[in-house]
N, C-alpha and C. Protein backbone atom coordinates (compact mmCIF):
# COMPACT_ATOMS: atom_id res chain seq x y z
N UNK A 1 28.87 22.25 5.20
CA UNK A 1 27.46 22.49 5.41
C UNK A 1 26.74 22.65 4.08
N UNK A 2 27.35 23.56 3.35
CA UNK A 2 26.63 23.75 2.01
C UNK A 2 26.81 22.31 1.24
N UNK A 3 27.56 21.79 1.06
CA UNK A 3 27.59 20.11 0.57
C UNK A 3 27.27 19.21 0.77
N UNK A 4 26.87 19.13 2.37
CA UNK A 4 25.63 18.55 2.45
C UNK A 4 24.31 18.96 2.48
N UNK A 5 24.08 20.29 2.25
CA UNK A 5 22.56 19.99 1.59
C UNK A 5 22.61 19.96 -0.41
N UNK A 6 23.66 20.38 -0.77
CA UNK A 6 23.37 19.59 -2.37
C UNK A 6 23.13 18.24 -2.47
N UNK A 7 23.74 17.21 -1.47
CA UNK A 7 23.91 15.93 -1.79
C UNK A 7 22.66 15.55 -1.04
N UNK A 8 21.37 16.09 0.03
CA UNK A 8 20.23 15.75 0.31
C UNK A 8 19.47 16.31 -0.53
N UNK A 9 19.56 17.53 -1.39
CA UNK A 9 18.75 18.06 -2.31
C UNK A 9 18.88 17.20 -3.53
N UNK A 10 20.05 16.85 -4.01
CA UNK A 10 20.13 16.07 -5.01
C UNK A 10 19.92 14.33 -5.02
N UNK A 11 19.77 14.15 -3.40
CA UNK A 11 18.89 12.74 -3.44
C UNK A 11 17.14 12.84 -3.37
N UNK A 12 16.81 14.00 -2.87
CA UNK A 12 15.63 14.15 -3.37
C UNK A 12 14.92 14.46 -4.45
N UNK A 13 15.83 14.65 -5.32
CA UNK A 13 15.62 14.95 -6.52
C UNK A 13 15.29 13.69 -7.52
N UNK A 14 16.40 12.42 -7.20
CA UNK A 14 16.78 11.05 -7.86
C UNK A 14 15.27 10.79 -7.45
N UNK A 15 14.61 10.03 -8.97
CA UNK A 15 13.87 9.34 -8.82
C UNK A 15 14.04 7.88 -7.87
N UNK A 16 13.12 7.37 -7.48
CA UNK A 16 13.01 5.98 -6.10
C UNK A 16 12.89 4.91 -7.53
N UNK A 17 14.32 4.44 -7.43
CA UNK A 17 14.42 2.99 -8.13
C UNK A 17 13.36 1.84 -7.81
N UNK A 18 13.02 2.08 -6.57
CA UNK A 18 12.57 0.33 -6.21
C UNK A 18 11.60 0.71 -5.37
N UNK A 19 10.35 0.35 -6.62
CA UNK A 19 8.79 0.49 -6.11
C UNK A 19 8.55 -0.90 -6.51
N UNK A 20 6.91 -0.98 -6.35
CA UNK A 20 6.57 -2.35 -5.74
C UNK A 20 6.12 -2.67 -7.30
N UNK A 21 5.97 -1.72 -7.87
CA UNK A 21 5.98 -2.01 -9.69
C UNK A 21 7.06 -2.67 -9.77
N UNK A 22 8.25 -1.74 -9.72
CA UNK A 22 9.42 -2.08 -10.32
C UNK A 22 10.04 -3.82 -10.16
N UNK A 23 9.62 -3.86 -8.63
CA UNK A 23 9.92 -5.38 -8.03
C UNK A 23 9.02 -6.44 -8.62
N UNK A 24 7.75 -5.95 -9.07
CA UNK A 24 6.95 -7.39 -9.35
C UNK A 24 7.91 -7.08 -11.16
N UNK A 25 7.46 -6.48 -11.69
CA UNK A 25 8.34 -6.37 -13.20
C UNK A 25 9.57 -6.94 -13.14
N UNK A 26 10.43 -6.85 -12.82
CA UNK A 26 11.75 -8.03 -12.14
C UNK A 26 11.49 -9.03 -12.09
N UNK A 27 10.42 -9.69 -11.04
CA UNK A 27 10.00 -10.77 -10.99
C UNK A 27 9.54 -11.00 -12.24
N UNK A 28 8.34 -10.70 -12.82
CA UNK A 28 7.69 -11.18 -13.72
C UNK A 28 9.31 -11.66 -14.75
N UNK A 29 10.20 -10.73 -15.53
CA UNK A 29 11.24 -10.86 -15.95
C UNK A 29 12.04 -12.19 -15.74
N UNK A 30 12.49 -12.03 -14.26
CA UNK A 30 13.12 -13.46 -13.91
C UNK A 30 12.20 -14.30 -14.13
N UNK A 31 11.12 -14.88 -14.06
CA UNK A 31 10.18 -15.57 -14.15
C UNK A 31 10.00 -16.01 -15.59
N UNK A 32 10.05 -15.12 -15.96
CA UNK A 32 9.69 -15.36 -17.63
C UNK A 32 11.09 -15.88 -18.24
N UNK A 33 12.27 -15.20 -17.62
CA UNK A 33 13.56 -15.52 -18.11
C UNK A 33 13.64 -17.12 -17.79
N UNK A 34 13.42 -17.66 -16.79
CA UNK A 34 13.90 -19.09 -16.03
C UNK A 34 12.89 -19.82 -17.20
N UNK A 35 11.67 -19.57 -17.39
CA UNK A 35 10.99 -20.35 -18.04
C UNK A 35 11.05 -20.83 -19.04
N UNK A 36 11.51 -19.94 -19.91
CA UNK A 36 12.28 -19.80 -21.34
C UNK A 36 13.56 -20.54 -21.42
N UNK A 37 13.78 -20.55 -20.67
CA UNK A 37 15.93 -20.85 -20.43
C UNK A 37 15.14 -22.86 -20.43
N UNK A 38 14.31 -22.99 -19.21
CA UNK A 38 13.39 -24.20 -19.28
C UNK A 38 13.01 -24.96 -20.78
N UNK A 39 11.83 -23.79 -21.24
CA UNK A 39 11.71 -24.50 -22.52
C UNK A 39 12.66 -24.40 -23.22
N UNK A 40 14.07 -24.34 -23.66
CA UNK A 40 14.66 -24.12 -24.70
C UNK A 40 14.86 -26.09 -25.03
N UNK A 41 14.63 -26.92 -23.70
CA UNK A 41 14.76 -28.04 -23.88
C UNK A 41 13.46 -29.04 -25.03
N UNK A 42 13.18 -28.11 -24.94
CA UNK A 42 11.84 -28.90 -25.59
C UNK A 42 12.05 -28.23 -27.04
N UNK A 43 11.51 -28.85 -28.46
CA UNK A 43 11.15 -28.30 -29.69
C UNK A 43 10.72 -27.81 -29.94
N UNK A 44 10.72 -26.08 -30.65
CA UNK A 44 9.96 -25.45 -30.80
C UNK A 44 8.80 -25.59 -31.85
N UNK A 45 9.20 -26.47 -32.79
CA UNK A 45 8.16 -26.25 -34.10
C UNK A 45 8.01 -25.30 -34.82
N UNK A 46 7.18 -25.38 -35.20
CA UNK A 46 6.78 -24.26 -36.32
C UNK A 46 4.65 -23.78 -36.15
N UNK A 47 4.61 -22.68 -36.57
CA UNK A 47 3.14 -22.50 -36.69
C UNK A 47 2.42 -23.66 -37.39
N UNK A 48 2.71 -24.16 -37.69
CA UNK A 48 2.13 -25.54 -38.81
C UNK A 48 2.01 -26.64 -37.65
N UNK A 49 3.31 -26.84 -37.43
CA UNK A 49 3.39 -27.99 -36.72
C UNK A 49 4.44 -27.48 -35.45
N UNK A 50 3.61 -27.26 -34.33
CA UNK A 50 4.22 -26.55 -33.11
C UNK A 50 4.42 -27.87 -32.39
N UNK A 51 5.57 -27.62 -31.54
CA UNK A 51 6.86 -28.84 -30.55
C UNK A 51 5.93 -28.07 -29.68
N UNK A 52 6.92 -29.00 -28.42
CA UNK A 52 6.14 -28.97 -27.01
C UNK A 52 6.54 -27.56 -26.39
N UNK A 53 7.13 -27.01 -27.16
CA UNK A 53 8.24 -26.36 -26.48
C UNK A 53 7.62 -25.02 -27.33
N UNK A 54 6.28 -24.52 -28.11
CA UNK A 54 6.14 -23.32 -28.45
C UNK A 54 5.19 -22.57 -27.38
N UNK A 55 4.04 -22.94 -26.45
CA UNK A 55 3.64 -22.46 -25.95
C UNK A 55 4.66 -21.79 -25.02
N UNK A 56 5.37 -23.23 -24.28
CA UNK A 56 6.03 -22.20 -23.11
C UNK A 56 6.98 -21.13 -23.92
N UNK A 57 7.27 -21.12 -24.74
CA UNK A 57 8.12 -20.11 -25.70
C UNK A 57 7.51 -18.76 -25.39
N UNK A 58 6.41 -18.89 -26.15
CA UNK A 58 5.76 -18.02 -26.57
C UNK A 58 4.73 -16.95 -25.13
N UNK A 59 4.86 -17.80 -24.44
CA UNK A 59 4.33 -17.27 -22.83
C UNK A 59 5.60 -16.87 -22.16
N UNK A 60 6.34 -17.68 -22.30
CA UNK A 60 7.64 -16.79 -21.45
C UNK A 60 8.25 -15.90 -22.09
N UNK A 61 7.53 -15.52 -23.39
CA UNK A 61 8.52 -14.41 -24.26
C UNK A 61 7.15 -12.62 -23.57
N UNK A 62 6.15 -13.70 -24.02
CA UNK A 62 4.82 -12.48 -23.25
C UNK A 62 5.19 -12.03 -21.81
N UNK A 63 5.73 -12.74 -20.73
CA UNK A 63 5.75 -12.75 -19.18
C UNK A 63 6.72 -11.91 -19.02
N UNK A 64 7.98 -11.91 -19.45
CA UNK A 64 9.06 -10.93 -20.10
C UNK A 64 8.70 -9.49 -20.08
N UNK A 65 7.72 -9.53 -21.50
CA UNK A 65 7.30 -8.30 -21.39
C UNK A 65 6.54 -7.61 -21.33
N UNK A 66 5.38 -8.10 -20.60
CA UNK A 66 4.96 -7.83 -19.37
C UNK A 66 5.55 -7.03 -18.31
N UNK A 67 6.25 -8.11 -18.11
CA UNK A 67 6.95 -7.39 -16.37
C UNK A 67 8.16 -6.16 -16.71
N UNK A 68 8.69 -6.41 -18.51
CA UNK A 68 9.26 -4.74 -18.53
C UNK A 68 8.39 -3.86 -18.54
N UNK A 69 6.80 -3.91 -18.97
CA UNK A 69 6.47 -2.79 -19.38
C UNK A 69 5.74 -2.27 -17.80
N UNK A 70 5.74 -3.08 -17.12
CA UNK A 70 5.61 -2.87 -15.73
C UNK A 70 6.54 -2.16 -14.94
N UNK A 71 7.81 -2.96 -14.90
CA UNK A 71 8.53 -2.25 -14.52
C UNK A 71 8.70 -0.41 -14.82
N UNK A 72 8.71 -0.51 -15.93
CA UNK A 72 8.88 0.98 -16.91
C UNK A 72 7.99 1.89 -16.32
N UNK A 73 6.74 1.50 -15.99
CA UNK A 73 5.95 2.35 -15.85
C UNK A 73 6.24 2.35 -13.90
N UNK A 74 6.23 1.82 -13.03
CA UNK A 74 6.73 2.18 -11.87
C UNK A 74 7.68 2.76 -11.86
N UNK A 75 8.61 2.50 -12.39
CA UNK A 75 9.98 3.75 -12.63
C UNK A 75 9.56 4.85 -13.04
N UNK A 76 8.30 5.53 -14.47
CA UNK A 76 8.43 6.79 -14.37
C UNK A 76 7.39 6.96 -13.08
N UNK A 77 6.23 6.04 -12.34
CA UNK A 77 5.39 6.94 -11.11
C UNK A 77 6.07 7.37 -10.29
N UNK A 78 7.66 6.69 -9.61
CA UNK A 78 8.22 7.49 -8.82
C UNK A 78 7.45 7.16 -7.55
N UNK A 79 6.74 6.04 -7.49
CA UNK A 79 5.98 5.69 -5.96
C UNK A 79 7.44 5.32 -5.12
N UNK A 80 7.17 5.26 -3.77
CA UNK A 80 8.09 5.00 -2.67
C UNK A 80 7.04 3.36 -2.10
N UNK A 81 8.40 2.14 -1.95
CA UNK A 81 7.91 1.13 -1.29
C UNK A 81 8.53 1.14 -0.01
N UNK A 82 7.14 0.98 0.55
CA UNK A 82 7.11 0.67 2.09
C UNK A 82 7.08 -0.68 2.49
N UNK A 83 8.13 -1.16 3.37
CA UNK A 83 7.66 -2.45 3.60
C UNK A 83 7.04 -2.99 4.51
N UNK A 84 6.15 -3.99 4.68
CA UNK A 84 5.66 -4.77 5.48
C UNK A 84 6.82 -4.80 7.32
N UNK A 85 5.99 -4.01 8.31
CA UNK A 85 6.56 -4.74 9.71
C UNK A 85 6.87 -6.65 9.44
N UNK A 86 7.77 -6.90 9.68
CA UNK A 86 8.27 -7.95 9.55
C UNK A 86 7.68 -8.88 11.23
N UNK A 87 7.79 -8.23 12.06
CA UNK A 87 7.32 -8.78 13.24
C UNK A 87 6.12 -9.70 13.50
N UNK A 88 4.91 -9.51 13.21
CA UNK A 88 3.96 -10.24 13.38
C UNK A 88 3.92 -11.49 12.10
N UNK A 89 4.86 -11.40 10.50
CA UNK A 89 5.35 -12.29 10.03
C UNK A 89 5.87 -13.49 10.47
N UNK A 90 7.35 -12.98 11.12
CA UNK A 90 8.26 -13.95 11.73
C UNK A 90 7.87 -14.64 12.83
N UNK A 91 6.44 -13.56 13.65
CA UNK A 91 6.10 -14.90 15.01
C UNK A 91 4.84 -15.80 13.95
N UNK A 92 3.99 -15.55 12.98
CA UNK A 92 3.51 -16.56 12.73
C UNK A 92 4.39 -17.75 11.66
N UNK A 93 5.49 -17.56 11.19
CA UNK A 93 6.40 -18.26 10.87
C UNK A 93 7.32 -19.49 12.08
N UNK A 94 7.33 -18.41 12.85
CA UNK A 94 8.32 -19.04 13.91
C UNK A 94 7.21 -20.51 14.63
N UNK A 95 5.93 -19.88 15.10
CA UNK A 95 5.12 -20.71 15.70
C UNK A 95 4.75 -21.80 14.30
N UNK A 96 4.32 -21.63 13.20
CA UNK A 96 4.58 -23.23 12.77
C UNK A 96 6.06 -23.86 12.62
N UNK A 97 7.35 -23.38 12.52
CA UNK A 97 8.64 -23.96 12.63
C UNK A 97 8.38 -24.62 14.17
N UNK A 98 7.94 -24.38 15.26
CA UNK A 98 8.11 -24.59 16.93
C UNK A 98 7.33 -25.41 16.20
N UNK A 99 5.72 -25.66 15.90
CA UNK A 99 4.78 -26.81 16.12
C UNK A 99 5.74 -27.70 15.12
N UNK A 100 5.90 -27.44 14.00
CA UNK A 100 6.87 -28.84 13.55
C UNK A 100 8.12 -29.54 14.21
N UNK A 101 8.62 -28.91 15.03
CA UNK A 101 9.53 -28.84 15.82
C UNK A 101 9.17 -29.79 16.75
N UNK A 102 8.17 -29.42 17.45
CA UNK A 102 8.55 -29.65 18.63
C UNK A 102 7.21 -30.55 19.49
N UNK A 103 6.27 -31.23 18.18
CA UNK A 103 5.15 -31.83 18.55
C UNK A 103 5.53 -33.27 18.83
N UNK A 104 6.70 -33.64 18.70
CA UNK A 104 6.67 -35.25 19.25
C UNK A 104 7.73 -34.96 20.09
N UNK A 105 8.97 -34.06 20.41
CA UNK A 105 9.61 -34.14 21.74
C UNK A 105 8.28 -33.61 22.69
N UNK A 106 7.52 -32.57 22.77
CA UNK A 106 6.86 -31.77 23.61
C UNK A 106 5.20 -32.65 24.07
N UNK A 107 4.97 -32.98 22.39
CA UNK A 107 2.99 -33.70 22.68
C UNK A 107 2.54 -32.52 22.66
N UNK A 108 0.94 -32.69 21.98
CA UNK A 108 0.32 -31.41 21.88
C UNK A 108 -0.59 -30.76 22.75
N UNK A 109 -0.40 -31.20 24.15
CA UNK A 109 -0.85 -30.74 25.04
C UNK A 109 -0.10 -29.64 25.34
N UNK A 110 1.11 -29.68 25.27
CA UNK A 110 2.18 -28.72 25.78
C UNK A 110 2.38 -27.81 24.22
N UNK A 111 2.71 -28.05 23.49
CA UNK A 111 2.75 -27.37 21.75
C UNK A 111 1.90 -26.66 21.50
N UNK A 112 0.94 -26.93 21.42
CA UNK A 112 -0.87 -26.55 21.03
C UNK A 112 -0.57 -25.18 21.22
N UNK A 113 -0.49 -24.83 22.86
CA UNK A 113 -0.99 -23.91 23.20
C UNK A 113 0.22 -22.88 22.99
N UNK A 114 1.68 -23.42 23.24
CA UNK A 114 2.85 -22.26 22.70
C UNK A 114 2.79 -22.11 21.73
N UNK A 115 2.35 -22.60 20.25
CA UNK A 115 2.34 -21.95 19.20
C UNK A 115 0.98 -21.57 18.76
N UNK A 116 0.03 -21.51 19.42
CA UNK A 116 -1.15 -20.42 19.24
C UNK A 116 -1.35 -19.18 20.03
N UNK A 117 -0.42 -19.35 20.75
CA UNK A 117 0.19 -17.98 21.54
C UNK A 117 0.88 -17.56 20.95
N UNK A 118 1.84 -17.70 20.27
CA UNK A 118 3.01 -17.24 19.61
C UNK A 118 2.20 -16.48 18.06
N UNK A 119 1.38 -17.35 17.70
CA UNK A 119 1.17 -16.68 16.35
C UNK A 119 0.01 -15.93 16.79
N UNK A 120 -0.90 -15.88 18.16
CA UNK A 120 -2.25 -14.82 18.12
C UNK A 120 -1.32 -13.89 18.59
N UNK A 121 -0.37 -13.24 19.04
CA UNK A 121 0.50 -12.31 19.50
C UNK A 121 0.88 -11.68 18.30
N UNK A 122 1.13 -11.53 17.06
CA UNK A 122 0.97 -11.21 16.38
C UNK A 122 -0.14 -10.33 15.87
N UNK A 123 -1.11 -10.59 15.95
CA UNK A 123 -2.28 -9.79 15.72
C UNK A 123 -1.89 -8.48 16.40
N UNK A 124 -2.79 -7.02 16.08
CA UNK A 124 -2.53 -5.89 16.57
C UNK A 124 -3.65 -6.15 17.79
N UNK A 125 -4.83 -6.91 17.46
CA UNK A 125 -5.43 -7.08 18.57
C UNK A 125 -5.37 -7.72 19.46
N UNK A 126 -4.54 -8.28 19.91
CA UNK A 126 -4.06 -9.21 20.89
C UNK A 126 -4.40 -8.62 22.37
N UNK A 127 -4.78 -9.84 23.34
CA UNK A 127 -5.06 -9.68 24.34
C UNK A 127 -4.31 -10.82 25.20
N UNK A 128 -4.04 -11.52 26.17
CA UNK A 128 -4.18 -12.10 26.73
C UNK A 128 -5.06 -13.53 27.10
N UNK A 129 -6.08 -12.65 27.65
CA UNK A 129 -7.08 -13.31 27.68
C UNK A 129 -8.12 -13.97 26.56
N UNK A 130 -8.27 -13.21 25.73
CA UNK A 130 -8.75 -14.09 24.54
C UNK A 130 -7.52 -14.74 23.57
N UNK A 131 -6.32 -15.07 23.96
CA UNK A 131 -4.97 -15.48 23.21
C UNK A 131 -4.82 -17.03 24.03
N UNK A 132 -5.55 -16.57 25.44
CA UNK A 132 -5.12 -18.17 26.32
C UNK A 132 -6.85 -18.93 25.87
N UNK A 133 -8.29 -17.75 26.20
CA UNK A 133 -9.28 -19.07 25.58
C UNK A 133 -9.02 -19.74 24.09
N UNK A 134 -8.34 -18.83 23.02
CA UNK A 134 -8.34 -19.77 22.28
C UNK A 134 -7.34 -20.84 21.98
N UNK A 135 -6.06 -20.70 22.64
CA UNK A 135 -5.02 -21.93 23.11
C UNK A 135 -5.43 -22.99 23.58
N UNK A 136 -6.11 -23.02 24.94
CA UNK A 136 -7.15 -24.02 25.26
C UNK A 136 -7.79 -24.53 24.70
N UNK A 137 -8.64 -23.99 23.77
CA UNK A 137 -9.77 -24.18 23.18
C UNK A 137 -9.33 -24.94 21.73
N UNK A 138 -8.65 -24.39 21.00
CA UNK A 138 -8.06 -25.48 20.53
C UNK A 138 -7.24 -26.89 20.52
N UNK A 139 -6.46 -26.72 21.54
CA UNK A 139 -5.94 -27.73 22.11
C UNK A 139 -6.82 -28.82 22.37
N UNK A 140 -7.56 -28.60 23.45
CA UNK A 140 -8.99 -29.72 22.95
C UNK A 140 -9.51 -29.98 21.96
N UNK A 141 -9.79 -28.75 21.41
CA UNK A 141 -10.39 -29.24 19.78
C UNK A 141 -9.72 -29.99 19.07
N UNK A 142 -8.11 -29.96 18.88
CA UNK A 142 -7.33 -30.91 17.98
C UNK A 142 -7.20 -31.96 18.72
N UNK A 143 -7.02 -32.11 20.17
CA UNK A 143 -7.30 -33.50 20.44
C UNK A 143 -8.49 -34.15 20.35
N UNK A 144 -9.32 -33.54 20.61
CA UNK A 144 -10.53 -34.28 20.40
C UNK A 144 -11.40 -34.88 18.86
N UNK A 145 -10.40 -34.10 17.81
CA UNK A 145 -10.60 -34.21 16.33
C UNK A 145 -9.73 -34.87 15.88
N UNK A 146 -8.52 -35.18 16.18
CA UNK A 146 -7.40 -35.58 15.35
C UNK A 146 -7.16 -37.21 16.52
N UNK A 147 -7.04 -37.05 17.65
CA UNK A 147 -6.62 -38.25 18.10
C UNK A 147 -7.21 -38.81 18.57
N UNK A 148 -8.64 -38.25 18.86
CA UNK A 148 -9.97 -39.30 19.45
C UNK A 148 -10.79 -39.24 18.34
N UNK A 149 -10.73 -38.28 17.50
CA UNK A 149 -11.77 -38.91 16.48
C UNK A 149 -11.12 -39.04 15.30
N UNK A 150 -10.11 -39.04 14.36
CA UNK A 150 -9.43 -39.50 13.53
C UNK A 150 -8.72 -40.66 13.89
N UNK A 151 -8.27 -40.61 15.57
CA UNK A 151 -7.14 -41.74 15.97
C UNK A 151 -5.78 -41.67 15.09
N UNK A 152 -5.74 -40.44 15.20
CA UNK A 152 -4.02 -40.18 14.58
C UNK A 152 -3.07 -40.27 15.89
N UNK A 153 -1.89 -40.72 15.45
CA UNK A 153 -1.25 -41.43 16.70
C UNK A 153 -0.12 -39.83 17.00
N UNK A 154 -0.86 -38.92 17.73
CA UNK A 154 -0.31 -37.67 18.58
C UNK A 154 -0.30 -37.68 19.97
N UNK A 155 0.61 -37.63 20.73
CA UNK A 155 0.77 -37.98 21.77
C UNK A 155 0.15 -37.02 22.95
N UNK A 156 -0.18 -36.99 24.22
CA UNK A 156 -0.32 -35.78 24.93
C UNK A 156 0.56 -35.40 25.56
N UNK A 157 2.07 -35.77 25.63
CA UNK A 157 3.45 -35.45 26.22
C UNK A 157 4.15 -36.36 25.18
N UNK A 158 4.86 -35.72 25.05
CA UNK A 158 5.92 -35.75 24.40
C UNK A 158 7.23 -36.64 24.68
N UNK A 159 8.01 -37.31 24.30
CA UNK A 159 9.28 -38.16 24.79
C UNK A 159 10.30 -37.18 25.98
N UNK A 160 10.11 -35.76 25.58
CA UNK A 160 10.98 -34.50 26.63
C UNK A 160 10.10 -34.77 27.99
N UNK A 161 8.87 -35.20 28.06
CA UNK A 161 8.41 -34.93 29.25
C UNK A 161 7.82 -36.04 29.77
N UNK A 162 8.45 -37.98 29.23
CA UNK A 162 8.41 -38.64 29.75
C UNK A 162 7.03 -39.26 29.50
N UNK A 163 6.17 -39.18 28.29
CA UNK A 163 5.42 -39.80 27.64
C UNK A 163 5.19 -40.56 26.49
């Protein structure tokens, strides 16, 4: 009992490694690192007569450190990162993977409206009823914009449903 509260007292104590400083400073780092590793292909030159290869030098040596002195300083604030609900992400992800998916087996009569359902469900405001007028409502709209008035060749059923 007493040993576990040293080892919760003494994790509250440890500063929080991984704030949203700390992560973009990393990035910036890797970023600056890849770029550099990049230009090493190119000539650097000289101040006189600079190769192709001094700007990106000289920017990926700045981007570097940058993102340490970033980092540094989120490490001493000691902020806590919270992350993003992933949920309303993955359905507006998922619904354009389905519309690429699934617009020439399905046709966008049938598509349209499952992946504008899929991604207005997402919203915290979601309803129903204003999730199906605007399914509809687009659905016509892209047919009526894209294949009657562009004449892009989109089908209204799909090869799955015998069109």
């Amino acid at each position: 009992m007493m040993q576990l509260e040293k080892e919760t007292n003494s994790e509250a104590s440890r500063p929080n490694v991984l704030s949203s400083d700390v992560l973009a400073g990393g990035l910036f780092v890797l970023l600056g690192a890849g770029f550099l590793i990049l230009a090493q292909d190119f000539g650097f030159g000289s101040l006189l007569r600079m190769g192709p290869g001094f700007f990106p030098v000289i920017l990926s040596t700045l981007l570097i450190a940058i993102g340490l002195v970033v980092a540094v300083r989120g490490r001493a604030q000691q902020e806590t990162l919270t992350l993003p609900r992933l949920g309303p992400h993955a359905r507006v992800i998922m619904a354009m993977v389905l519309f690429a998916g699934l617009m020439q087996p399905l046709g966008s009569y049938l598509t349209m409206p499952m992946v504008v359902l899929l991604a207005a469900s997402a919203s915290p405001a979601f309803s129903w009823r204003s999730a199906v007028a605007l399914a509809l409502g687009l659905t016509v709209a892209s047919d009526l914009i894209f294949r009657l008035g562009l004449g892009l060749p989109l089908h209204e059923f799909g090869h799955w449903i015998g069109g």
